[in-house]
N, C-alpha and C. Protein backbone atom coordinates (compact mmCIF):
# COMPACT_ATOMS: atom_id res chain seq x y z
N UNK A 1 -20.56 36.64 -31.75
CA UNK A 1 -19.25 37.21 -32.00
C UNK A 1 -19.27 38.68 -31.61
N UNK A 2 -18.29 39.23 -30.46
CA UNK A 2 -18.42 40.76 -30.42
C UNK A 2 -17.25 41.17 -31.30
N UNK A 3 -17.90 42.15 -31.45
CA UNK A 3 -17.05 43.75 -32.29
C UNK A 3 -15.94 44.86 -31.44
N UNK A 4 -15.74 44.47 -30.20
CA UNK A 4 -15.62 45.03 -29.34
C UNK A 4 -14.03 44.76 -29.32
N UNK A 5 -13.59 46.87 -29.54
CA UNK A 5 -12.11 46.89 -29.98
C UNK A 5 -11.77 46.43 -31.46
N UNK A 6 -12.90 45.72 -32.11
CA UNK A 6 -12.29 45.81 -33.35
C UNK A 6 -12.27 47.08 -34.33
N UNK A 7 -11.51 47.62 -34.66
CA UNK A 7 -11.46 49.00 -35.25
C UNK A 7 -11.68 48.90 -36.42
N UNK A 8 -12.50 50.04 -37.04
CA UNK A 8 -12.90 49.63 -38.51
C UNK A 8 -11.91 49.94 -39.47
N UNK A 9 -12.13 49.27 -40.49
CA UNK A 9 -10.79 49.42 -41.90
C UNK A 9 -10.11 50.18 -41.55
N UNK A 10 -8.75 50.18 -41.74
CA UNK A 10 -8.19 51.51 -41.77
C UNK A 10 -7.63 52.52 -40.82
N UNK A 11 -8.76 52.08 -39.40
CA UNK A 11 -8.79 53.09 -38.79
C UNK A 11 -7.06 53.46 -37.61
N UNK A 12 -6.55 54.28 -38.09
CA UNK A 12 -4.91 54.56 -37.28
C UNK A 12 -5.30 55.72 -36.84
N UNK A 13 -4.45 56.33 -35.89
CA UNK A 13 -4.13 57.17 -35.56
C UNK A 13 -3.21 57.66 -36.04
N UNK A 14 -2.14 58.94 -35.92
CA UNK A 14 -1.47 59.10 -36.79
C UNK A 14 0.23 58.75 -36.19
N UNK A 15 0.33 58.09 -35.00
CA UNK A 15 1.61 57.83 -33.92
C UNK A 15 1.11 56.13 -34.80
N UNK A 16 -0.04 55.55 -35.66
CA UNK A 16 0.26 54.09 -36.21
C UNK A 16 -0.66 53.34 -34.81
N UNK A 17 -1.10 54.27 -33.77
CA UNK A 17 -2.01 53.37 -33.03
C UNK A 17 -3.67 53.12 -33.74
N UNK A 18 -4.03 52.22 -33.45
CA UNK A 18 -5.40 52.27 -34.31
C UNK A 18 -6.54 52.47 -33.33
N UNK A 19 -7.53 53.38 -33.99
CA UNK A 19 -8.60 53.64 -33.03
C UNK A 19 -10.09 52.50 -32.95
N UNK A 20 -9.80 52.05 -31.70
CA UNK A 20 -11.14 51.41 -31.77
C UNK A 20 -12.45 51.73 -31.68
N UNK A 21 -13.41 50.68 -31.68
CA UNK A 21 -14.41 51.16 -31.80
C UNK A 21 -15.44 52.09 -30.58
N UNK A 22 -14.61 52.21 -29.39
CA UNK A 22 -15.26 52.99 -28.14
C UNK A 22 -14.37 54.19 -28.49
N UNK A 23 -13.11 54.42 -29.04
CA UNK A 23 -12.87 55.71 -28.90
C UNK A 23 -13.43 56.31 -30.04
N UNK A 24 -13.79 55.69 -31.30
CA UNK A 24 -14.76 56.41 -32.59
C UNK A 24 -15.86 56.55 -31.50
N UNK A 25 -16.48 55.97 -30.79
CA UNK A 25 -18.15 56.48 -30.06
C UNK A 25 -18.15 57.02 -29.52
N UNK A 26 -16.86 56.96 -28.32
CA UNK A 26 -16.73 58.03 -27.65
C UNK A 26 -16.44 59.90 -28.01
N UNK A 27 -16.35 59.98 -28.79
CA UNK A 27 -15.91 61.03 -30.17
C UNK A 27 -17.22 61.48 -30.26
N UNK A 28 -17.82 60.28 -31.10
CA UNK A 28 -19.12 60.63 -31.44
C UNK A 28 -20.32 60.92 -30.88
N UNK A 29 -19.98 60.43 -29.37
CA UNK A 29 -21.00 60.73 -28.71
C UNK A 29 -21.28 62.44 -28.32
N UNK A 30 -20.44 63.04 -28.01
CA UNK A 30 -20.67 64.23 -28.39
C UNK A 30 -21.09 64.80 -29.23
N UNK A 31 -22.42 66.26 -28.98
CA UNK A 31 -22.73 66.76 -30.02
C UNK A 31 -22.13 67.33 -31.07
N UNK A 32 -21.44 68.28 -29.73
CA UNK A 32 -20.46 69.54 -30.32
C UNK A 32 -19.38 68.49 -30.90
N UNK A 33 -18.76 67.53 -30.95
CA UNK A 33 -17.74 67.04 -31.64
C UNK A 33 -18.14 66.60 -32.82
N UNK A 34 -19.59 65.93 -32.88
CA UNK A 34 -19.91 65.99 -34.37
C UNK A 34 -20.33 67.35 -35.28
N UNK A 35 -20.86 68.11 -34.59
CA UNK A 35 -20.95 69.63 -35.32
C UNK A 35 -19.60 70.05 -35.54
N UNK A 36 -18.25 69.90 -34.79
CA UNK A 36 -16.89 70.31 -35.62
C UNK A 36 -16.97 69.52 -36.58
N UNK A 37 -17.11 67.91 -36.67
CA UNK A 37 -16.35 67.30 -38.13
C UNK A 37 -17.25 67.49 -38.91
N UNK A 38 -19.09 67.68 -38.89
CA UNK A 38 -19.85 68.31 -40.10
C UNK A 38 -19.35 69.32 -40.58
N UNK A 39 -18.97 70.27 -39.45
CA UNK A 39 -19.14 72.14 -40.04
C UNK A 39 -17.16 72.15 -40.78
N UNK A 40 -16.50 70.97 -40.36
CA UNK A 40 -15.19 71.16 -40.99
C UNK A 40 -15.14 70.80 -42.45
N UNK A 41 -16.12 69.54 -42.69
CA UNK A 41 -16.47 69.03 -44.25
C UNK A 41 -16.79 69.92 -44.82
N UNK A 42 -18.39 70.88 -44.66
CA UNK A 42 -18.98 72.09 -45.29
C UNK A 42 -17.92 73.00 -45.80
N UNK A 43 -16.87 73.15 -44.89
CA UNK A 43 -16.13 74.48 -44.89
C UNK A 43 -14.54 74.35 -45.46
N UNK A 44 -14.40 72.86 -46.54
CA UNK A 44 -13.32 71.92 -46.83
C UNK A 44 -12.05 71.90 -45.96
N UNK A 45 -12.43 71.63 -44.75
CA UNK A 45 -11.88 70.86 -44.36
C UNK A 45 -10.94 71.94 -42.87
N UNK A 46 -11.44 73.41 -43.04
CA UNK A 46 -10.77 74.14 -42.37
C UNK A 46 -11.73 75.37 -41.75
N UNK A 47 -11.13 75.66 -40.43
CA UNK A 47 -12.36 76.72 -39.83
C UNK A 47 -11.25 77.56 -38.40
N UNK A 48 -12.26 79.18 -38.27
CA UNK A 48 -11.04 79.36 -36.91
C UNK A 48 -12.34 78.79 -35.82
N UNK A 49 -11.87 78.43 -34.43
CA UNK A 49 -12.64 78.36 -33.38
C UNK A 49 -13.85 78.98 -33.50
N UNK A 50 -13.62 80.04 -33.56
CA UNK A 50 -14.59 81.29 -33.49
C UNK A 50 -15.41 80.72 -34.15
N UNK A 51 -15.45 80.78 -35.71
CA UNK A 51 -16.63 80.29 -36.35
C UNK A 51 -17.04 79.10 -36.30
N UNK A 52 -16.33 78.36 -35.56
CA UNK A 52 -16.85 77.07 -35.33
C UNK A 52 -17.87 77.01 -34.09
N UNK A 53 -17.50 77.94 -33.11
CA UNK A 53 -18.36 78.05 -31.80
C UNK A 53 -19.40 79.26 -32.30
N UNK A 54 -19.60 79.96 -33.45
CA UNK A 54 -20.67 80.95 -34.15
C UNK A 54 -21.30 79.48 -34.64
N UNK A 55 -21.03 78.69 -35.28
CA UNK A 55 -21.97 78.14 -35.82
C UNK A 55 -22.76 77.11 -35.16
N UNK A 56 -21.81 76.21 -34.06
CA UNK A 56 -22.69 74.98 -33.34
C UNK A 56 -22.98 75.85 -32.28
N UNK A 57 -23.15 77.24 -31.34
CA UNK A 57 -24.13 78.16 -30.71
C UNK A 57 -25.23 78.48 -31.41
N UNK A 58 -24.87 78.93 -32.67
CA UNK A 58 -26.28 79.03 -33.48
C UNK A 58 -27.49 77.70 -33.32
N UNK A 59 -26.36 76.68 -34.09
CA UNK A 59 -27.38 75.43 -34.31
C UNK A 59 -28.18 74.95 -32.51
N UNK A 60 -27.03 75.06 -31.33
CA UNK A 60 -27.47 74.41 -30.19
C UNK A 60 -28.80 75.62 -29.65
N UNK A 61 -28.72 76.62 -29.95
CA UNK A 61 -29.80 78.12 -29.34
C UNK A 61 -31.14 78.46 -30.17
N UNK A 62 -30.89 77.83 -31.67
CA UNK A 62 -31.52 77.92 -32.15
C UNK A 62 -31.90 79.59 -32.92
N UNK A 63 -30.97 80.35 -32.48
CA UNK A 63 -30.78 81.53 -32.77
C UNK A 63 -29.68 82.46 -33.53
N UNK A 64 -30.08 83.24 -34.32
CA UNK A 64 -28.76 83.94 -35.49
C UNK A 64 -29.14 84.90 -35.31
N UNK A 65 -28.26 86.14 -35.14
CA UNK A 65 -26.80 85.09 -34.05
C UNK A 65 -27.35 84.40 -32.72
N UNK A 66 -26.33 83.54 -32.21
CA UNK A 66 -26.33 82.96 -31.35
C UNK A 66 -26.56 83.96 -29.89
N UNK A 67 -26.61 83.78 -28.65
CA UNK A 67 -26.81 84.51 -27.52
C UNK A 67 -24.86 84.32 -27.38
N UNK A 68 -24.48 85.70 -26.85
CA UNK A 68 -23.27 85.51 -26.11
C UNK A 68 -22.89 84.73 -25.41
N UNK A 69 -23.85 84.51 -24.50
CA UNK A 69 -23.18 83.33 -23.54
C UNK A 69 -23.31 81.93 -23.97
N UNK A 70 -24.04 81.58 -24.95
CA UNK A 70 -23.97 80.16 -25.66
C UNK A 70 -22.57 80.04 -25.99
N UNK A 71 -22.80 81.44 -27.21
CA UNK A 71 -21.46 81.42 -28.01
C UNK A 71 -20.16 81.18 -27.09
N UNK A 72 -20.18 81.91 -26.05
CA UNK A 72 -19.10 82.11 -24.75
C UNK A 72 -18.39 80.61 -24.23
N UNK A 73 -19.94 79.94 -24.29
CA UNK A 73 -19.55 78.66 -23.76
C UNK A 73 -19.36 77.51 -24.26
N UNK A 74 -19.83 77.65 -25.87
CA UNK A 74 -19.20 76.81 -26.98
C UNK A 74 -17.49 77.14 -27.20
N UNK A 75 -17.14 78.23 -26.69
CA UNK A 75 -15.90 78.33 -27.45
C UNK A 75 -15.23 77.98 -26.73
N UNK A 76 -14.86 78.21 -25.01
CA UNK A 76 -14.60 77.59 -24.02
C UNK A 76 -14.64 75.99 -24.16
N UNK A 77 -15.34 75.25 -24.31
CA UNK A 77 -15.63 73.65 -24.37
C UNK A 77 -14.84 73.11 -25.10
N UNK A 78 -15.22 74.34 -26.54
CA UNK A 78 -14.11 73.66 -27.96
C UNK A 78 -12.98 73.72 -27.36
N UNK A 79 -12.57 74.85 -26.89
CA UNK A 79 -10.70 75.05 -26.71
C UNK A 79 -10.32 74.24 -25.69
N UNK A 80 -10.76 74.13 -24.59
CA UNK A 80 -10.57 73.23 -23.68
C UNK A 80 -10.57 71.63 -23.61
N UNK A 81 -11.69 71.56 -24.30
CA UNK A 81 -12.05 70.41 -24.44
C UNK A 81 -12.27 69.54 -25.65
N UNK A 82 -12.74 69.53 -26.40
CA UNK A 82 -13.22 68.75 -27.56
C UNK A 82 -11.95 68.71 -28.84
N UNK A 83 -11.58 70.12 -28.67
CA UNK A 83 -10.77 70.05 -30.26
C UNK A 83 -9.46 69.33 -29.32
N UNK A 84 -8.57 69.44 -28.43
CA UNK A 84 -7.62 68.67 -28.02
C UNK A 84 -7.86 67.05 -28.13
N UNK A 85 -9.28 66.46 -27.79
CA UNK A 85 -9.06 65.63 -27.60
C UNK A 85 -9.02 65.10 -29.53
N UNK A 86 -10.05 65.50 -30.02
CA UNK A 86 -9.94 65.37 -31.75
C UNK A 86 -8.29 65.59 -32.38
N UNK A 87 -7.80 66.49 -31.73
CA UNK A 87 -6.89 66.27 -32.22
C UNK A 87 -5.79 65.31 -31.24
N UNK A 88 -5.64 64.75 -30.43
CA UNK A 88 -4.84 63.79 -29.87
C UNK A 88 -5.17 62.57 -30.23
N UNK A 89 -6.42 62.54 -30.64
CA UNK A 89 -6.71 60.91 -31.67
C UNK A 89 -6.40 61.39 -33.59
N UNK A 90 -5.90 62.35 -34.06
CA UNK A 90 -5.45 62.33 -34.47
C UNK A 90 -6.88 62.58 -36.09
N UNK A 91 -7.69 62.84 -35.47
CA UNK A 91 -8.84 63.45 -36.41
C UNK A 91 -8.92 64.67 -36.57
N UNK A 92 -8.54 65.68 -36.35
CA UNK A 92 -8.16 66.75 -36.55
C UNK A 92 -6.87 67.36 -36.15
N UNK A 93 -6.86 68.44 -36.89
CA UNK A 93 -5.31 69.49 -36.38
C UNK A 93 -5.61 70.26 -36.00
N UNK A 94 -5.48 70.57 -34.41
CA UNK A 94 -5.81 72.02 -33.43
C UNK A 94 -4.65 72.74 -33.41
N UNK A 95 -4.43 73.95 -33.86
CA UNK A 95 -3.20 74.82 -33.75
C UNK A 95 -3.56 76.22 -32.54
N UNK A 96 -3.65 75.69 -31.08
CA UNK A 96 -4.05 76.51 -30.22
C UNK A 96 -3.85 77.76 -29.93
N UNK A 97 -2.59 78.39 -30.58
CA UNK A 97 -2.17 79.69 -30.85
C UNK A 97 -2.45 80.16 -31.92
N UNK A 98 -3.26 79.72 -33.27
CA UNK A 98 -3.37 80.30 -34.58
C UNK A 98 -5.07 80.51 -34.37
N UNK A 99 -5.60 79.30 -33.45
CA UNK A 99 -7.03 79.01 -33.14
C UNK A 99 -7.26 78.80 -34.66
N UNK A 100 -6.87 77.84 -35.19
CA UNK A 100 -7.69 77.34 -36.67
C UNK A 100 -7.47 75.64 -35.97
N UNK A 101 -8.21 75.11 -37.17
CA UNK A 101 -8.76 74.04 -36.58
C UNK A 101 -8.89 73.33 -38.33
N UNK A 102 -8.24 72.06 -38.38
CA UNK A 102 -8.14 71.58 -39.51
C UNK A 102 -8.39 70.05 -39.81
N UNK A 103 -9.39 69.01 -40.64
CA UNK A 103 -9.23 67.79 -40.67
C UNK A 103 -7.98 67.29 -40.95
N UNK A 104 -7.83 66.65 -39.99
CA UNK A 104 -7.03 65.31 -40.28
C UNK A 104 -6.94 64.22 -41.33
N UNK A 105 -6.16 64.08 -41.64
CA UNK A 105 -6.14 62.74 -42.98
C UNK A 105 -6.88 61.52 -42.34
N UNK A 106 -6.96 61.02 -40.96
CA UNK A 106 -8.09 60.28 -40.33
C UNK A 106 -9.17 60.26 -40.23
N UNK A 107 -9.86 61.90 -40.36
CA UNK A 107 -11.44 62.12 -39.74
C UNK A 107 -12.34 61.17 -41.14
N UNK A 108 -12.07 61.03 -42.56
CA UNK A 108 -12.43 60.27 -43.42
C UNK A 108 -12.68 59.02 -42.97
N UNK A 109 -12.38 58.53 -41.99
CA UNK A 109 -12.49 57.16 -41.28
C UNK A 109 -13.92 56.97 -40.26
N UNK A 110 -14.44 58.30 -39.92
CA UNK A 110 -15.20 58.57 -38.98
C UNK A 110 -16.46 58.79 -39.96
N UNK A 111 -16.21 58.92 -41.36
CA UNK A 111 -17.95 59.58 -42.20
C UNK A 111 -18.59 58.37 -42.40
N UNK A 112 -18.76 57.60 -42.01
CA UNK A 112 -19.38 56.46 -42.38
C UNK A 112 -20.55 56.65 -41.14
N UNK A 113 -19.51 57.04 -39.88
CA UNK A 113 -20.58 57.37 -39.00
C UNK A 113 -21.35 58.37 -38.95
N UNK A 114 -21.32 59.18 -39.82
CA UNK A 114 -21.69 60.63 -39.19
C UNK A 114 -22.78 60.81 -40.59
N UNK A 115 -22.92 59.79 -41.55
CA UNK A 115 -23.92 60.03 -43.05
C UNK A 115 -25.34 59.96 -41.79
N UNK A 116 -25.74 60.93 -42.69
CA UNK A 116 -27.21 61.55 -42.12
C UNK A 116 -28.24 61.32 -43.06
N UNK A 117 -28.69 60.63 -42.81
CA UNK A 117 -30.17 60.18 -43.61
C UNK A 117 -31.34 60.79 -42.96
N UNK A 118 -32.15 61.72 -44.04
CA UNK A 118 -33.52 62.10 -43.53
C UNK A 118 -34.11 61.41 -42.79
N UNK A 119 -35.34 61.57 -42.34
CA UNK A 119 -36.37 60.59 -41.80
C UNK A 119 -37.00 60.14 -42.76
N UNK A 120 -37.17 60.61 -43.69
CA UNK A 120 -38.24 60.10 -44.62
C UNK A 120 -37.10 60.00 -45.96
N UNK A 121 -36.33 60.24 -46.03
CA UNK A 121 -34.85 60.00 -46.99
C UNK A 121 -34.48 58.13 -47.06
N UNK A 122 -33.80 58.29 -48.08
CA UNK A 122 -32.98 56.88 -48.14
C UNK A 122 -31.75 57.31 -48.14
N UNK A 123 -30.98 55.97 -47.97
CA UNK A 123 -29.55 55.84 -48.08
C UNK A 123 -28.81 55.71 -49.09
N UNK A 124 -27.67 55.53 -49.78
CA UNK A 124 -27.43 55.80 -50.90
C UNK A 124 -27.32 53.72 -51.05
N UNK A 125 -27.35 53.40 -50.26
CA UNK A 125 -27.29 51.63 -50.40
C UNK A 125 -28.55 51.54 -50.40
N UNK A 126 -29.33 51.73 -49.99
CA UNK A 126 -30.96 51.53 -50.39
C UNK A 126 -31.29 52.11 -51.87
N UNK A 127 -30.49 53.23 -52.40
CA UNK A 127 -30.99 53.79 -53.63
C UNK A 127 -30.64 52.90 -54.29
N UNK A 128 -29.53 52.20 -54.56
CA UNK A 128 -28.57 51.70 -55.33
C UNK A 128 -29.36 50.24 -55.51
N UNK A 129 -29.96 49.61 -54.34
CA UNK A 129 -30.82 48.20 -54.14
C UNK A 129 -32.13 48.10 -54.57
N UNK A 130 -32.65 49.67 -54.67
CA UNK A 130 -34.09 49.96 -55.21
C UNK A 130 -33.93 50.23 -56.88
N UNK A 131 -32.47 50.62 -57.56
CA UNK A 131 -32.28 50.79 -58.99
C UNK A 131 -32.30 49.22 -59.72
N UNK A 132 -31.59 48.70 -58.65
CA UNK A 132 -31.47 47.72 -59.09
C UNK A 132 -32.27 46.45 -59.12
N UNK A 133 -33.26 46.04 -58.12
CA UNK A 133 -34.77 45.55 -58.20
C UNK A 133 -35.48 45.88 -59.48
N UNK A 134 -35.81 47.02 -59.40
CA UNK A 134 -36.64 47.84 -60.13
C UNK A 134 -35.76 47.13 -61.85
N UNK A 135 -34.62 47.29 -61.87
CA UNK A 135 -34.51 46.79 -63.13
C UNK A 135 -34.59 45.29 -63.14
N UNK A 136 -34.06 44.67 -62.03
CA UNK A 136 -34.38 43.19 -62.31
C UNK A 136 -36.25 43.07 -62.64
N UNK A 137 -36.63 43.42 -62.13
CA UNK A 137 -38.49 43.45 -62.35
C UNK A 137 -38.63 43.99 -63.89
N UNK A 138 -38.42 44.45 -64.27
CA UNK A 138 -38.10 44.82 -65.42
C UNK A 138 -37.88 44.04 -66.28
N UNK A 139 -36.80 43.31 -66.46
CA UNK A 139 -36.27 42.49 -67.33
C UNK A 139 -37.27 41.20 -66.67
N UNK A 140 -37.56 40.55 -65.89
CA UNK A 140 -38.64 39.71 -65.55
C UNK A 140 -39.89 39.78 -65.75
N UNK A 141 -40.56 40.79 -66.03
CA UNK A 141 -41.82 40.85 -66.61
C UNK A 141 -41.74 41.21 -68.44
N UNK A 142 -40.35 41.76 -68.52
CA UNK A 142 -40.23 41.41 -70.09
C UNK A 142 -40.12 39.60 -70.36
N UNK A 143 -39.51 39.06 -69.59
CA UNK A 143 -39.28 37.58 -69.89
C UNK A 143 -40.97 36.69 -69.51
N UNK A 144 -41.39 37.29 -68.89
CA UNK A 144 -43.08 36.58 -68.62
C UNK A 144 -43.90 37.11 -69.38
N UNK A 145 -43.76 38.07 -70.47
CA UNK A 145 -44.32 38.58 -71.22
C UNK A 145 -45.36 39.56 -70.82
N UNK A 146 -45.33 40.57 -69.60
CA UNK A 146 -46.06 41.55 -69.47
C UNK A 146 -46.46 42.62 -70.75
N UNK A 147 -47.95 42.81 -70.72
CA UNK A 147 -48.05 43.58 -72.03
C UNK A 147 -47.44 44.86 -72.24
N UNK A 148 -46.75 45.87 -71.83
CA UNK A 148 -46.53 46.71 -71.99
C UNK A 148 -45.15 47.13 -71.88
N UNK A 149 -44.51 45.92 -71.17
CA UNK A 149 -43.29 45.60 -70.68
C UNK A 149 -42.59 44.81 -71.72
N UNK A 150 -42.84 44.11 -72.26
CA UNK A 150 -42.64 42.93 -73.85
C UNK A 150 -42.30 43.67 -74.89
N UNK A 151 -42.65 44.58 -74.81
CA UNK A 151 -42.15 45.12 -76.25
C UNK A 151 -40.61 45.73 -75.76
N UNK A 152 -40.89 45.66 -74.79
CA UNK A 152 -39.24 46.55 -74.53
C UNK A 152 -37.80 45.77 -75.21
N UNK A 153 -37.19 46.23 -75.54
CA UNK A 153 -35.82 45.25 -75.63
C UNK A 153 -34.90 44.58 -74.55
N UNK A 154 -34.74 43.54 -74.37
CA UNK A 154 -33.94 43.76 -72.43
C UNK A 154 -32.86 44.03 -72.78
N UNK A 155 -31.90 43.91 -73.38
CA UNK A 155 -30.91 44.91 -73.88
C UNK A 155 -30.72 45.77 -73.64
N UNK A 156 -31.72 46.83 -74.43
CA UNK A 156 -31.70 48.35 -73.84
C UNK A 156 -32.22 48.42 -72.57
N UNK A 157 -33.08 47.63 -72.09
CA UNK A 157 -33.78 48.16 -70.69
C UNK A 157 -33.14 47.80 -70.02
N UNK A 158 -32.09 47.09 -69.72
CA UNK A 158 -30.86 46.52 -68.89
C UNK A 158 -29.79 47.84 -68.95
N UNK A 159 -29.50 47.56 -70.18
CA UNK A 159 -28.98 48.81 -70.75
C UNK A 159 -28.76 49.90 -70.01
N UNK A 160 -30.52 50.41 -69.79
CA UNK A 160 -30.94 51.84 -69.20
C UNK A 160 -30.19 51.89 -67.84
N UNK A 161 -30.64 50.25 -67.55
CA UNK A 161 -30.79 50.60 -65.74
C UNK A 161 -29.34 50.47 -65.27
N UNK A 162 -28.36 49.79 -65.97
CA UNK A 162 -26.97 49.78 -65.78
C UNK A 162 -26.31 51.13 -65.86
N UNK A 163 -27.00 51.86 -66.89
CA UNK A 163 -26.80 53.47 -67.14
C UNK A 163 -26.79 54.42 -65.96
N UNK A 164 -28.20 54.43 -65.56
CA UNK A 164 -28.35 54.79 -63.84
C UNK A 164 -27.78 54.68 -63.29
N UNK A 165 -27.60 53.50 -62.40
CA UNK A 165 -26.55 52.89 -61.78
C UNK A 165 -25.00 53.66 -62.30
N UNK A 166 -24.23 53.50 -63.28
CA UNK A 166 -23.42 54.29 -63.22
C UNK A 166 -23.23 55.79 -63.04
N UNK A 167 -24.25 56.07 -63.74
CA UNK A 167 -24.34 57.64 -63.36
C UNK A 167 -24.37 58.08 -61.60
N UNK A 168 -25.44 57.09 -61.02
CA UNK A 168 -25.65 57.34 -60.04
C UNK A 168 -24.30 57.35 -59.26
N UNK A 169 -23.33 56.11 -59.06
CA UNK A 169 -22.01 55.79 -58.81
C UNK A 169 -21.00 57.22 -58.83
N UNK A 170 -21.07 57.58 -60.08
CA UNK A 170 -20.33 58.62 -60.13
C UNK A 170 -20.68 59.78 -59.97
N UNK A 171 -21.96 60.56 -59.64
CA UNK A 171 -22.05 61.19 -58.69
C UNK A 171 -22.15 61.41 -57.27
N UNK A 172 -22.25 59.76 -56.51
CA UNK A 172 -21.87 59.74 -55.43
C UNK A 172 -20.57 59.84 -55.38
N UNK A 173 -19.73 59.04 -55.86
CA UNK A 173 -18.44 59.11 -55.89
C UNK A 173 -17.52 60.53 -55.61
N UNK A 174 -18.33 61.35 -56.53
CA UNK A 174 -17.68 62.77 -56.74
C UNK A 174 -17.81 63.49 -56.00
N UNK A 175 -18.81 63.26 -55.14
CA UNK A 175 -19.31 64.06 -54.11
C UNK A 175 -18.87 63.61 -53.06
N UNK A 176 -18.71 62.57 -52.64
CA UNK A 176 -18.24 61.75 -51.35
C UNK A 176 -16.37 62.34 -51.45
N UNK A 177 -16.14 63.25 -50.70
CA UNK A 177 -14.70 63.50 -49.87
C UNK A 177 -13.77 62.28 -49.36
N UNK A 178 -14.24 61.05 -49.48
CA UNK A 178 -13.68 59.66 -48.83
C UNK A 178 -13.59 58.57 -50.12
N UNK A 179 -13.74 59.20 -51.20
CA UNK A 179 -13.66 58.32 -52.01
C UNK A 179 -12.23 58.24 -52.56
N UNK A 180 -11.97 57.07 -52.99
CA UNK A 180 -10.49 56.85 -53.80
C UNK A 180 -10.42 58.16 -54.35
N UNK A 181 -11.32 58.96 -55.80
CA UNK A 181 -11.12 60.04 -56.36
C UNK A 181 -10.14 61.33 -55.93
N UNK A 182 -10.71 61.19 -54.33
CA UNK A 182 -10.80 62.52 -53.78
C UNK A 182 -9.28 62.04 -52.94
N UNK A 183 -8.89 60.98 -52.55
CA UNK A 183 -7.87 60.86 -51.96
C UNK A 183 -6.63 60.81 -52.89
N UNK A 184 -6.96 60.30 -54.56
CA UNK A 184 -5.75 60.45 -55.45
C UNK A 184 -5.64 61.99 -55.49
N UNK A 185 -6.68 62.79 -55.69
CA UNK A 185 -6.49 64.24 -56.43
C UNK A 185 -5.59 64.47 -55.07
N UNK A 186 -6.05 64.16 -54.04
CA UNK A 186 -4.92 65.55 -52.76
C UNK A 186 -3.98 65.16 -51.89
N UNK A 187 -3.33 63.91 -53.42
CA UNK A 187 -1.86 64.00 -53.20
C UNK A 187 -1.27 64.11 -54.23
């Protein structure tokens, strides 16, 4: 079965066309277009050019400050190139005479792609699958009678690990910009 053109949940533009899945890659395949929608999240959600081409010159040079002509030629690319097209799919708002640069009520559609997992990091679905093992093992070596594990109550030790688990939930939750939470509060 291909995937091809099927657009993920949700995903519209803001004219009600929906973006498929080559124009999300195509987006993404750019560096500098993912350094705008990181450095726009960091910065909630708003930035001028300028500091947007100060910061992905920094990150691409490896240098603070950046060399002029990096900087020169990040800002050029952005204005020309990258933020028009972000904003004609309707993931950002380019205001070319104010030079600010703003997410879109769409770019939330695009973080699924852009979660960055360490190398040696987990995912927050791996955390969530490892809480939850870990307590099923738990309550299974209380039921086989492990010695040290048996005395536990599974009650409470279910208990505990359901505890986690929520806690954990709701600090992802709170933190995640794409969550229901965050979309009731900013309207």
């Amino acid at each position: 079965m291909s995937l091809k053109g099927v657009p993920p949940a949700g995903a519209q533009r803001s004219n009600g066309e929906e973006l498929d899945q080559g124009q999300i890659h195509d987006v993404l395949r750019n560096t500098r277009r993912r350094l705008v929608l990181e450095r726009l999240r960091e910065a909630d959600g708003a930035e001028t050019v300028r500091d947007l081409s100060e910061h992905i010159a920094a990150v691409e040079s490896g240098e603070e400050p950046p060399p002029r002509n990096v900087r020169q030629s990040v800002y050029v690319s952005l204005h020309q190139t990258h933020l028009p097209k972000l904003d004609d799919l309707g993931i950002v708002t380019y205001d070319s005479d104010a030079k600010e640069v703003t997410l879109d009520e769409h770019a939330d559609e695009l973080r699924v792609y852009l979660e960055v997992v360490p190398k040696y990091g987990i995912s927050w679905g791996e955390y969530y699958l490892g809480i939850s093992l870990l307590g099923l093992l738990v309550l299974l070596a209380d039921a086989v009678g492990v010695p040290v594990v048996s005395g536990l109550d599974p009650t409470l030790a279910g208990g505990a690990f359901l505890l986690i688990v929520a806690l954990s939930a709701a600090y992802h939750v709170t933190t995640q910009r794409s969550s229901l939470l965050h979309r009731l509060r900013e309207r």
